[in-house]
N, C-alpha and C. Protein backbone atom coordinates (compact mmCIF):
# COMPACT_ATOMS: atom_id res chain seq x y z
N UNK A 1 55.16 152.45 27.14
CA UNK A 1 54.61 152.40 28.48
C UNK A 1 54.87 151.01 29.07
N UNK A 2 54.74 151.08 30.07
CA UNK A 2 55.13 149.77 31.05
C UNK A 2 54.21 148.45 30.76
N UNK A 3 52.76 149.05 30.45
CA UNK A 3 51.36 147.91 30.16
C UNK A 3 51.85 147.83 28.23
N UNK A 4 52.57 148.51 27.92
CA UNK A 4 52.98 148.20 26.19
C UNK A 4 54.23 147.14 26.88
N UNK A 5 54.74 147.09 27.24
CA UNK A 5 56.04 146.13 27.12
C UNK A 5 55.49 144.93 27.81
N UNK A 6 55.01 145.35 28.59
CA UNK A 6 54.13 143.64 29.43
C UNK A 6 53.24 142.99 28.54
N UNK A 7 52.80 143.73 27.41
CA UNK A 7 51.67 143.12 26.36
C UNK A 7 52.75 142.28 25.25
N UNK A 8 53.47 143.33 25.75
CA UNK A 8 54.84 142.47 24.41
C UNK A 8 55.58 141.20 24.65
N UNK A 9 55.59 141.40 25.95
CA UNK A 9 56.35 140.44 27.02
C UNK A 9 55.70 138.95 26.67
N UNK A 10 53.70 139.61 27.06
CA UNK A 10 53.27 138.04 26.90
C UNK A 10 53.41 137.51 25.58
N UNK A 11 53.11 138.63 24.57
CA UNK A 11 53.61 137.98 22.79
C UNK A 11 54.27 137.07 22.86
N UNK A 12 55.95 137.40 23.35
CA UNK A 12 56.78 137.10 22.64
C UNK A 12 57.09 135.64 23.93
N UNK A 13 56.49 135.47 24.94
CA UNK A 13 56.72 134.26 25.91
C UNK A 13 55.58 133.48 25.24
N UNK A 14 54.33 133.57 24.38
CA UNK A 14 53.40 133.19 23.88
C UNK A 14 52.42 132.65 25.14
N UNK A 15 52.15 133.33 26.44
CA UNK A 15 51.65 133.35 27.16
C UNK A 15 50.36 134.04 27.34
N UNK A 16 49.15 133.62 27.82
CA UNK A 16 48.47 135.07 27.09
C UNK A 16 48.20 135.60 28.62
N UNK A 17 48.08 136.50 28.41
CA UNK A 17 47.87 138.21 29.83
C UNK A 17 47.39 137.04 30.58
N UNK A 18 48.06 137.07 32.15
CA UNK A 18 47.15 136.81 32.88
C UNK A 18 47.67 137.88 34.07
N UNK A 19 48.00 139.10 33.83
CA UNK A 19 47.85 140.00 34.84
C UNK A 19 48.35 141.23 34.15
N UNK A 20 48.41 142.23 35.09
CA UNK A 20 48.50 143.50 34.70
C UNK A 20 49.72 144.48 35.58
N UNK A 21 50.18 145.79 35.00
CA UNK A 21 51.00 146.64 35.53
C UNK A 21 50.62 146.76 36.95
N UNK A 22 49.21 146.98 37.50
CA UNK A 22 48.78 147.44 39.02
C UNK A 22 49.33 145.96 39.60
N UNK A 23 49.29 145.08 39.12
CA UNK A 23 49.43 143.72 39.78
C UNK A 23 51.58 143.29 40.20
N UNK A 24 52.00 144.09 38.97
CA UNK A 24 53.17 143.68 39.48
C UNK A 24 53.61 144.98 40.45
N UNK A 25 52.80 145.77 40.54
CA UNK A 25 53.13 147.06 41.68
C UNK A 25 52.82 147.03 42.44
N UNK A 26 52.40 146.08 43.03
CA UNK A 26 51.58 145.51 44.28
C UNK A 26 52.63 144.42 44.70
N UNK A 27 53.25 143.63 43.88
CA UNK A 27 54.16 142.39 43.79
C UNK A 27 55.53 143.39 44.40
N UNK A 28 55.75 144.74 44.23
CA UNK A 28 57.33 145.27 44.25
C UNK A 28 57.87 145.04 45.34
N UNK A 29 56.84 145.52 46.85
CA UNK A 29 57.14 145.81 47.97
C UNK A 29 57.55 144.41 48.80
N UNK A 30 56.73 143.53 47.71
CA UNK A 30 56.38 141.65 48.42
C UNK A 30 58.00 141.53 48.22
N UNK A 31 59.30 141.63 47.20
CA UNK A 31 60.12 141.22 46.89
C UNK A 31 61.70 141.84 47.21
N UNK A 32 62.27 141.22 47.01
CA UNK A 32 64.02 141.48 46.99
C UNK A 32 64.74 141.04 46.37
N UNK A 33 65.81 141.90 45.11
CA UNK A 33 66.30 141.17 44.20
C UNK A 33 67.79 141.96 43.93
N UNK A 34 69.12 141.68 43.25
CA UNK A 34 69.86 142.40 43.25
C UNK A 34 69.93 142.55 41.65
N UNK A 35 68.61 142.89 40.94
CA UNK A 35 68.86 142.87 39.71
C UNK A 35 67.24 143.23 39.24
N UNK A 36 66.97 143.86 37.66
CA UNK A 36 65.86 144.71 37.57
C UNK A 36 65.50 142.60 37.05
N UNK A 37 66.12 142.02 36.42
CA UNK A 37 65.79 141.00 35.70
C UNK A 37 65.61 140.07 36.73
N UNK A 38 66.06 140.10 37.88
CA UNK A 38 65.51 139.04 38.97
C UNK A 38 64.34 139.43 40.11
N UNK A 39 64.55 140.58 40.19
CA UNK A 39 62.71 141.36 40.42
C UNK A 39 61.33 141.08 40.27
N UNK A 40 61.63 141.06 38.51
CA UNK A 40 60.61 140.68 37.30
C UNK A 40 60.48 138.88 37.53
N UNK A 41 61.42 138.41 37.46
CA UNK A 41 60.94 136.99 37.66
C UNK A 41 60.23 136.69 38.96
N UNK A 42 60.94 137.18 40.32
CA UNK A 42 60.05 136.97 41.22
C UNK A 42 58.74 137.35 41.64
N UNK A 43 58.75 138.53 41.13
CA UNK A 43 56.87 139.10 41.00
C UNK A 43 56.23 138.15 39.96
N UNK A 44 56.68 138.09 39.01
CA UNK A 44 55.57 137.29 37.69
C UNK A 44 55.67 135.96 38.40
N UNK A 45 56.56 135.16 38.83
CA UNK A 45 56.75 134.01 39.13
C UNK A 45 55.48 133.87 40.60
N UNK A 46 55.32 134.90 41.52
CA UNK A 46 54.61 134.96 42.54
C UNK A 46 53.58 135.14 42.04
N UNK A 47 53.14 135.99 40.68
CA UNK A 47 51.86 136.96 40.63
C UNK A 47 51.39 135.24 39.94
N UNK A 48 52.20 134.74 39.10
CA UNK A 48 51.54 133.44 38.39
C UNK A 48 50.74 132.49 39.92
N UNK A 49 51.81 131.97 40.35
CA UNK A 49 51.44 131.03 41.87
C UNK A 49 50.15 131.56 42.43
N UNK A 50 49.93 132.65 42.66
CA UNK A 50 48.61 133.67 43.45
C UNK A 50 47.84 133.34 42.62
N UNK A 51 48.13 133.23 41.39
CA UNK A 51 46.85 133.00 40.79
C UNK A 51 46.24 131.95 40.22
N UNK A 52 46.86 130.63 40.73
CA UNK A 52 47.19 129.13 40.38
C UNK A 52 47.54 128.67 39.20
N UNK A 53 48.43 129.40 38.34
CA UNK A 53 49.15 129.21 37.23
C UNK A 53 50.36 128.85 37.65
N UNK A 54 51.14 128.16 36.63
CA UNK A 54 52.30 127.67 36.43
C UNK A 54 53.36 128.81 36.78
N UNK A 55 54.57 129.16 37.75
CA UNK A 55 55.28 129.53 37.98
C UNK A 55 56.08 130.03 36.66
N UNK A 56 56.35 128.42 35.83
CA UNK A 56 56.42 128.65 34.23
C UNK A 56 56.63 129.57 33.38
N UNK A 57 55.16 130.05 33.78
CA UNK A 57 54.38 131.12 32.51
C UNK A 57 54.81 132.50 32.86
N UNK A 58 54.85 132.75 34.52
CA UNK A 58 56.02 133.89 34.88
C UNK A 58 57.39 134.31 34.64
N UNK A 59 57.88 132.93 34.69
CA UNK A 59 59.16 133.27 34.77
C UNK A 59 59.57 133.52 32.71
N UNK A 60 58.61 132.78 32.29
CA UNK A 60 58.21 133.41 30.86
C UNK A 60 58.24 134.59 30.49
N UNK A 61 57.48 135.11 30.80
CA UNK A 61 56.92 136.16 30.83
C UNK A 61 58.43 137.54 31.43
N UNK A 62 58.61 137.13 32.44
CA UNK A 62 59.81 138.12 32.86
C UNK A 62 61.27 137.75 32.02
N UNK A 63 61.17 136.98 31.51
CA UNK A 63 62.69 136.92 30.69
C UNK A 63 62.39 137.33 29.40
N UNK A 64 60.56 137.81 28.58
CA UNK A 64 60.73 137.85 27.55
C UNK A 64 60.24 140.00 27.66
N UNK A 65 60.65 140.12 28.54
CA UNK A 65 60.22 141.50 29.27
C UNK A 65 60.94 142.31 28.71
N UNK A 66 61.31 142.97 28.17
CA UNK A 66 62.44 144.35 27.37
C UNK A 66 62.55 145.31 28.25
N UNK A 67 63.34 145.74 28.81
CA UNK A 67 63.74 147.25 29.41
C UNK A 67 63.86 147.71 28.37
N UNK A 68 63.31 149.45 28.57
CA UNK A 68 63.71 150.33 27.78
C UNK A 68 65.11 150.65 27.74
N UNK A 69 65.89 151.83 26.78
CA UNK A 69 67.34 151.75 27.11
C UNK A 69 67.43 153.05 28.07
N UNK A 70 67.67 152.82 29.40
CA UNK A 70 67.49 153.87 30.47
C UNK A 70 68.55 155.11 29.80
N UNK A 71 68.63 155.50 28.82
CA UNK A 71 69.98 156.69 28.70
C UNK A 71 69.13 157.02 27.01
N UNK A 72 67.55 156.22 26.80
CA UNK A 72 66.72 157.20 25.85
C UNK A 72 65.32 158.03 26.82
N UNK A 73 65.87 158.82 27.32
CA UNK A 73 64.91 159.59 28.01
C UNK A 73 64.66 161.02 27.85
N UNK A 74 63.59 161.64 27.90
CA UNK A 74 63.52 163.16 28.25
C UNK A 74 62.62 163.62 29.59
N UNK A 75 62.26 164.63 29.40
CA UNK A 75 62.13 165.74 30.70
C UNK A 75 60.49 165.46 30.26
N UNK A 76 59.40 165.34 31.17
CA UNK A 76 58.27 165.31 30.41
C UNK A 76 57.94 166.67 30.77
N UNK A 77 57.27 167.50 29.96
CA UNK A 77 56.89 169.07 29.64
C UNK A 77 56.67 169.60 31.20
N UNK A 78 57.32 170.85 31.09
CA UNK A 78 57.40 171.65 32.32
C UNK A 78 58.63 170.77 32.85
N UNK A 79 58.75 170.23 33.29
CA UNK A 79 59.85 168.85 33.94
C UNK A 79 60.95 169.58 34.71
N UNK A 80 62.03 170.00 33.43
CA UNK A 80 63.01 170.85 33.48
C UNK A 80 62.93 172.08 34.15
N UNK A 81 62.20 172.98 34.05
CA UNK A 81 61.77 174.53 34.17
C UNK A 81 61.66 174.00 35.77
N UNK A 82 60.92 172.86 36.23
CA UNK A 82 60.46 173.28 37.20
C UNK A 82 61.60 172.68 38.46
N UNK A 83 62.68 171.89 37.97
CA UNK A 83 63.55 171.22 38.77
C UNK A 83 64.22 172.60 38.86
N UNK A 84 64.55 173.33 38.00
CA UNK A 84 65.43 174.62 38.27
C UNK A 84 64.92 175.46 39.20
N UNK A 85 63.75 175.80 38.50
CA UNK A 85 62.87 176.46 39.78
C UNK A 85 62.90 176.39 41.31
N UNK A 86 63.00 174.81 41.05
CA UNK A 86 62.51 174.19 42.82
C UNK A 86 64.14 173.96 43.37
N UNK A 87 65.21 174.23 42.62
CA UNK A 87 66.63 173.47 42.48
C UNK A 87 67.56 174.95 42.68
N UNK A 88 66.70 176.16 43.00
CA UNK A 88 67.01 177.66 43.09
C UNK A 88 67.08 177.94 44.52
N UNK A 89 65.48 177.13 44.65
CA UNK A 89 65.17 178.30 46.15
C UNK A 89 65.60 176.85 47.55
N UNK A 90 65.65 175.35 46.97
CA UNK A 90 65.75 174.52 48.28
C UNK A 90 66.40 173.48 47.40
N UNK A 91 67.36 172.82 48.61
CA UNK A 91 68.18 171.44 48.43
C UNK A 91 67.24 170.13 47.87
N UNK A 92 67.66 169.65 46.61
CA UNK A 92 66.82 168.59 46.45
C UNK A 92 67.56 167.45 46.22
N UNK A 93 66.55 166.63 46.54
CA UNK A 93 67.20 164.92 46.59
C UNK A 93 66.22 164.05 45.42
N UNK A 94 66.43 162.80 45.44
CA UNK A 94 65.85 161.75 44.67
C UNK A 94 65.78 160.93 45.76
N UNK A 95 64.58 160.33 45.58
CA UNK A 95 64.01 158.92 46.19
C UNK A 95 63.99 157.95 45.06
N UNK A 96 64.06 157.10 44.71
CA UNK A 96 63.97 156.47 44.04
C UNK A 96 63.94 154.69 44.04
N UNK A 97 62.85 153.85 43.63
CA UNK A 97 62.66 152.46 43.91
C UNK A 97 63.76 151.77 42.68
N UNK A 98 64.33 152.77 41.62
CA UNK A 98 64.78 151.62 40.37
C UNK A 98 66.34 151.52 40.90
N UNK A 99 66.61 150.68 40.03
CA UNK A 99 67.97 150.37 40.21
C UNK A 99 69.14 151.00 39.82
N UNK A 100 70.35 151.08 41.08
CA UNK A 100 71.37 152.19 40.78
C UNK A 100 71.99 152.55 39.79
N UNK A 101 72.40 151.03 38.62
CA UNK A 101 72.65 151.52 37.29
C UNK A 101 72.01 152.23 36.12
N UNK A 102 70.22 151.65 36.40
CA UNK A 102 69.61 152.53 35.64
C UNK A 102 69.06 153.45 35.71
N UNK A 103 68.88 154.21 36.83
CA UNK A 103 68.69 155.45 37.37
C UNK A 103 70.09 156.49 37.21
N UNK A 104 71.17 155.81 37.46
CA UNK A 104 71.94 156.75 37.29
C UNK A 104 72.13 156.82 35.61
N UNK A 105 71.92 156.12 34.45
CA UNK A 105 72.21 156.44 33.18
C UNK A 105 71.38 157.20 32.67
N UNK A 106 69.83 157.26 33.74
CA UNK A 106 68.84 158.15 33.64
C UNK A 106 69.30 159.51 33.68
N UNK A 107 69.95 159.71 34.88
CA UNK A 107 70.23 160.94 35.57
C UNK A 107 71.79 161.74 34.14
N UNK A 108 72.45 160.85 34.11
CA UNK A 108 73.16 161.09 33.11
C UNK A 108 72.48 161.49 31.70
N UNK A 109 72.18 160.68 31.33
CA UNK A 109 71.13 161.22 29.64
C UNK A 109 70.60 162.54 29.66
N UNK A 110 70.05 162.76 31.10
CA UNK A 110 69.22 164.23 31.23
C UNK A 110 70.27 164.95 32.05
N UNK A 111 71.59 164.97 32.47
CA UNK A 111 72.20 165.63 32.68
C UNK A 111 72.38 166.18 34.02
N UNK A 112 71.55 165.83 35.01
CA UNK A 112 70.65 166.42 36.38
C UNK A 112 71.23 165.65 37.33
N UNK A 113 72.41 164.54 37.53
CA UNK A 113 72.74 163.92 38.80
C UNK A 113 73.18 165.08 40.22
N UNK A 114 73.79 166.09 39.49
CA UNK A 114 74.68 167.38 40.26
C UNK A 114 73.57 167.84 41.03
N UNK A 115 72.68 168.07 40.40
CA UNK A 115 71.00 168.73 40.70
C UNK A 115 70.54 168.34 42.15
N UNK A 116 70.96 167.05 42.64
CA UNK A 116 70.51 166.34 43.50
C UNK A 116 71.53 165.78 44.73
N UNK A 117 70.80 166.87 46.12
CA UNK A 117 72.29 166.70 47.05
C UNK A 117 72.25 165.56 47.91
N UNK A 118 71.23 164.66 47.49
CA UNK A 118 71.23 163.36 48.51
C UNK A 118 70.71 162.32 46.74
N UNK A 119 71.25 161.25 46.64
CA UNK A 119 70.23 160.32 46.14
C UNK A 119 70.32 159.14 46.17
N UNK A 120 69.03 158.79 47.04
CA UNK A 120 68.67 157.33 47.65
C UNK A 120 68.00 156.35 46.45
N UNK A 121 68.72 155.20 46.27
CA UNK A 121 68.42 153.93 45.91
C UNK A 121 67.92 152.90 46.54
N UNK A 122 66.52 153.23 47.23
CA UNK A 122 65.62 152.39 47.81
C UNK A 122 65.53 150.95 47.98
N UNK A 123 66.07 150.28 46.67
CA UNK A 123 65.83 148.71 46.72
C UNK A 123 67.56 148.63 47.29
N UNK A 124 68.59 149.23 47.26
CA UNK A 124 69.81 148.81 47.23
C UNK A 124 69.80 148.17 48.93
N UNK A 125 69.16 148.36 49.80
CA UNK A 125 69.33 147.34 51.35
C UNK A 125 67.79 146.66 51.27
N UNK A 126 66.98 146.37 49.92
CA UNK A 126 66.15 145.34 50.21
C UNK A 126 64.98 146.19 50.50
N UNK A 127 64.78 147.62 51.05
CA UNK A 127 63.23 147.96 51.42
C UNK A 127 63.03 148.83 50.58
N UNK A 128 62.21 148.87 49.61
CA UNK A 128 61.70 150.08 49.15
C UNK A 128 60.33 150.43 49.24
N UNK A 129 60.23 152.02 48.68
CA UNK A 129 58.83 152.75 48.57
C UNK A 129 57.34 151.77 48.66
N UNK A 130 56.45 151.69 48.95
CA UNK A 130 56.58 152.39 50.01
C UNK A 130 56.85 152.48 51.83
N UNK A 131 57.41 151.76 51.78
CA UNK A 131 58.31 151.86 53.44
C UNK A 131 58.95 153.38 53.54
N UNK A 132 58.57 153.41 55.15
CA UNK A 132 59.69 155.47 55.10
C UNK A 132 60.67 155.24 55.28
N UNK A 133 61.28 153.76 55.46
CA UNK A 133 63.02 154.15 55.55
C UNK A 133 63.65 154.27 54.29
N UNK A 134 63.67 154.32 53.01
CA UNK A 134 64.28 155.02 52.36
C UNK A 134 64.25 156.70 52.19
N UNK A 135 62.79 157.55 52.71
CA UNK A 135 62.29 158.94 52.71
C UNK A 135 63.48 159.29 54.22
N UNK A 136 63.30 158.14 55.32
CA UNK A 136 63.76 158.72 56.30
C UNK A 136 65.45 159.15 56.70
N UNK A 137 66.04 157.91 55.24
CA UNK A 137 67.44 157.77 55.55
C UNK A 137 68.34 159.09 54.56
N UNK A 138 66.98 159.81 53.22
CA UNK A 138 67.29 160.72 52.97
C UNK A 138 67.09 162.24 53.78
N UNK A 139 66.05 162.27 54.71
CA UNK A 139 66.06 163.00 55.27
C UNK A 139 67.35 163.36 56.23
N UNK A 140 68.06 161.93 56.74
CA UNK A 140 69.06 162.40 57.58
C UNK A 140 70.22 162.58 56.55
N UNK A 141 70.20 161.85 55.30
CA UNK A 141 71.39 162.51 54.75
C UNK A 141 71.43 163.94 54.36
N UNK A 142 70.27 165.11 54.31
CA UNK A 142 70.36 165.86 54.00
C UNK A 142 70.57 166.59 55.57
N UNK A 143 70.16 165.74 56.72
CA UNK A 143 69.85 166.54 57.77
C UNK A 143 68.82 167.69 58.60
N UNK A 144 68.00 167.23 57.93
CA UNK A 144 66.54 168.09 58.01
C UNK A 144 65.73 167.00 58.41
N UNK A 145 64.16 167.76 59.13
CA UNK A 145 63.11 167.22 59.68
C UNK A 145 61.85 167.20 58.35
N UNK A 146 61.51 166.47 59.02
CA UNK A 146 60.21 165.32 58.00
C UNK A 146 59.10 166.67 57.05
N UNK A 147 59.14 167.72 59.04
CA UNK A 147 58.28 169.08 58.43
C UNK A 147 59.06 169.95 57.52
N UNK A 148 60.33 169.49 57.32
CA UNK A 148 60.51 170.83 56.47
C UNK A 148 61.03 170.22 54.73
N UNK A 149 60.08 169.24 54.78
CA UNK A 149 60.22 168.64 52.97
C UNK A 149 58.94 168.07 52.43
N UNK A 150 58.71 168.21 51.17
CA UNK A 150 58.06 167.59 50.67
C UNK A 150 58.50 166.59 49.14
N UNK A 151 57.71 165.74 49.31
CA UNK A 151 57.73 164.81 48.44
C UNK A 151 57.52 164.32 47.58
N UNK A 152 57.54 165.07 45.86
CA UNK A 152 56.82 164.96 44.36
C UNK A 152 57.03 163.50 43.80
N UNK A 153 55.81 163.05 43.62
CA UNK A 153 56.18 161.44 43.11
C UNK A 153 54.72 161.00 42.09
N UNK A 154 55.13 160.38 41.61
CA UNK A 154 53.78 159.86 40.14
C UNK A 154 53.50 158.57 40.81
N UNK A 155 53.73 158.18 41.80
CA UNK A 155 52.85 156.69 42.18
C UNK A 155 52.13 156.97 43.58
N UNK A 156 50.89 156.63 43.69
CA UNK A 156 49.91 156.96 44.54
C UNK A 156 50.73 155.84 45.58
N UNK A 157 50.54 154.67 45.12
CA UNK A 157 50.89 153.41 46.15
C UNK A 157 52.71 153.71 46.82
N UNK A 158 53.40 153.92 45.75
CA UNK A 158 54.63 154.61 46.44
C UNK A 158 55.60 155.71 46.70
N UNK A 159 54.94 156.80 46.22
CA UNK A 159 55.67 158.23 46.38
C UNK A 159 54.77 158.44 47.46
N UNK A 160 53.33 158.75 47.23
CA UNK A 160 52.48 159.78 48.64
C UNK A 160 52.51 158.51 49.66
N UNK A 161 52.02 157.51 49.57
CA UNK A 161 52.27 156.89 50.56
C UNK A 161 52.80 156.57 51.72
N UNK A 162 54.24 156.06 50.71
CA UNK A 162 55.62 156.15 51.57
C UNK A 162 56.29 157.48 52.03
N UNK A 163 55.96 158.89 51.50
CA UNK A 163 56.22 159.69 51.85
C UNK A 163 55.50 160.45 52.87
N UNK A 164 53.82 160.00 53.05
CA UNK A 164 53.03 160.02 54.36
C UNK A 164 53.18 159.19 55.60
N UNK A 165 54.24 158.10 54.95
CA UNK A 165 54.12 157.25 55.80
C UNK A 165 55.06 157.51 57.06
N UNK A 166 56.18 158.19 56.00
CA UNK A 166 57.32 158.44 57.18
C UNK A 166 57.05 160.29 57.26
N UNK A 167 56.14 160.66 56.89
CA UNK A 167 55.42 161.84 57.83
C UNK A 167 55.72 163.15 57.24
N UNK A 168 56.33 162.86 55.91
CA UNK A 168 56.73 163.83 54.94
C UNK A 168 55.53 164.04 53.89
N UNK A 169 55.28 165.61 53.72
CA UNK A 169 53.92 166.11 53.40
C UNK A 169 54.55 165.54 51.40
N UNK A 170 53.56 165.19 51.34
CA UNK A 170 53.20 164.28 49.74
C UNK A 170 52.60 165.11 48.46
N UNK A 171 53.24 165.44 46.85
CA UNK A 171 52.27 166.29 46.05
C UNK A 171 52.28 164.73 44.82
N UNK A 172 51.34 164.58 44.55
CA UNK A 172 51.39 163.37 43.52
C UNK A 172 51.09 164.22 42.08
N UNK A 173 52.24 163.58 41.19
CA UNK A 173 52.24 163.97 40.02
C UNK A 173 51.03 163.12 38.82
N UNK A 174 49.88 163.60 38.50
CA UNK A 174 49.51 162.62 38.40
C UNK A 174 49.51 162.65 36.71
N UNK A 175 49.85 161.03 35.99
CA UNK A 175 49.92 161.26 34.63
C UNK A 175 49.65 159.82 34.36
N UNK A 176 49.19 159.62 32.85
CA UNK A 176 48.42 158.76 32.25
C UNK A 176 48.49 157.54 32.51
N UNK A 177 50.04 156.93 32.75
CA UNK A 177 50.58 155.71 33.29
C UNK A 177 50.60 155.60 34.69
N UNK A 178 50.18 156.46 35.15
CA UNK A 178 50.47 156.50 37.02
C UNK A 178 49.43 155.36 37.32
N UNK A 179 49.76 155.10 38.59
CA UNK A 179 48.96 154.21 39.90
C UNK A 179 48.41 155.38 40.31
């Protein structure tokens, strides 16, 4: 999980916790980076400053950070069944805040890029979730109106949000690691 690798993160920077997963998801929208590893430094590096710690101990902290290997993934239960399902009767897209290389080795590992007739890489011009111009710029790539899609996402702060925001009706997936 994301709060297991940030616990690991501070281990191995020998920093001890001074923040949490909700804290750097709050930090995402503040930032712009052309890299998952320069992201991480600028949120921890900000989330440290906000909190009158050493810049230091962030930028610590984000270099001793592990990505998982985006191409060890599965379908979490139902997952599959239901992309087919929903991938039968209407055109589906991806929204997505991560980055284009590791989303797409995602999409590769599980086999499903074909699956998906639009897919937006949110941070790739700097704005992501939750802002609606990434929801809005997929809507015109598919060419459809706001009323005739909806929007499945596991983050309260940026799937329903950003997908209410730009006026597209929202179902939140909700699971153990979610916001």
């Amino acid at each position: 999980s994301s709060a297991d690798r940030l616990a690991d993160a501070f281990d191995a920077a020998g920093v001890g916790p001074f923040f949490g997963v909700s804290d750097v998801r709050r930090w995402l929208a503040r930032v712009t980076a052309d890299s998952l590893v320069e992201l991480r430094e600028q949120c921890f590096t900000g989330i440290a400053d906000e909190q009158g710690r050493d810049p230091a101990d962030g930028l610590a902290v984000a270099r001793a950070y592990e990505d998982p290997d985006p191409a060890v993934v599965e379908f979490l239960p139902g997952a599959e069944s239901a992309l087919d399902a929903l991938g039968a009767r209407h055109d589906l897209a991806l929204v997505t805040n991560g980055d284009r290389e590791t989303q797409r080795a995602k999409l590769a590992a599980l086999d499903i890029a074909d699956r998906f007739a639009v897919t937006t890489f949110a941070g790739s011009n700097g704005v992501v979730k939750p802002d609606p111009d990434p929801f809005h710029r997929t809507l015109s790539a598919l060419g459809i109106e706001t009323s005739e899609a909806v929007h499945v996402g596991d983050s309260l702060r940026s799937d329903v949000a950003g997908a209410q925001a730009a006026g597209v009706e929202a179902v939140w997936l909700a699971r153990a690691e979610a916001d």
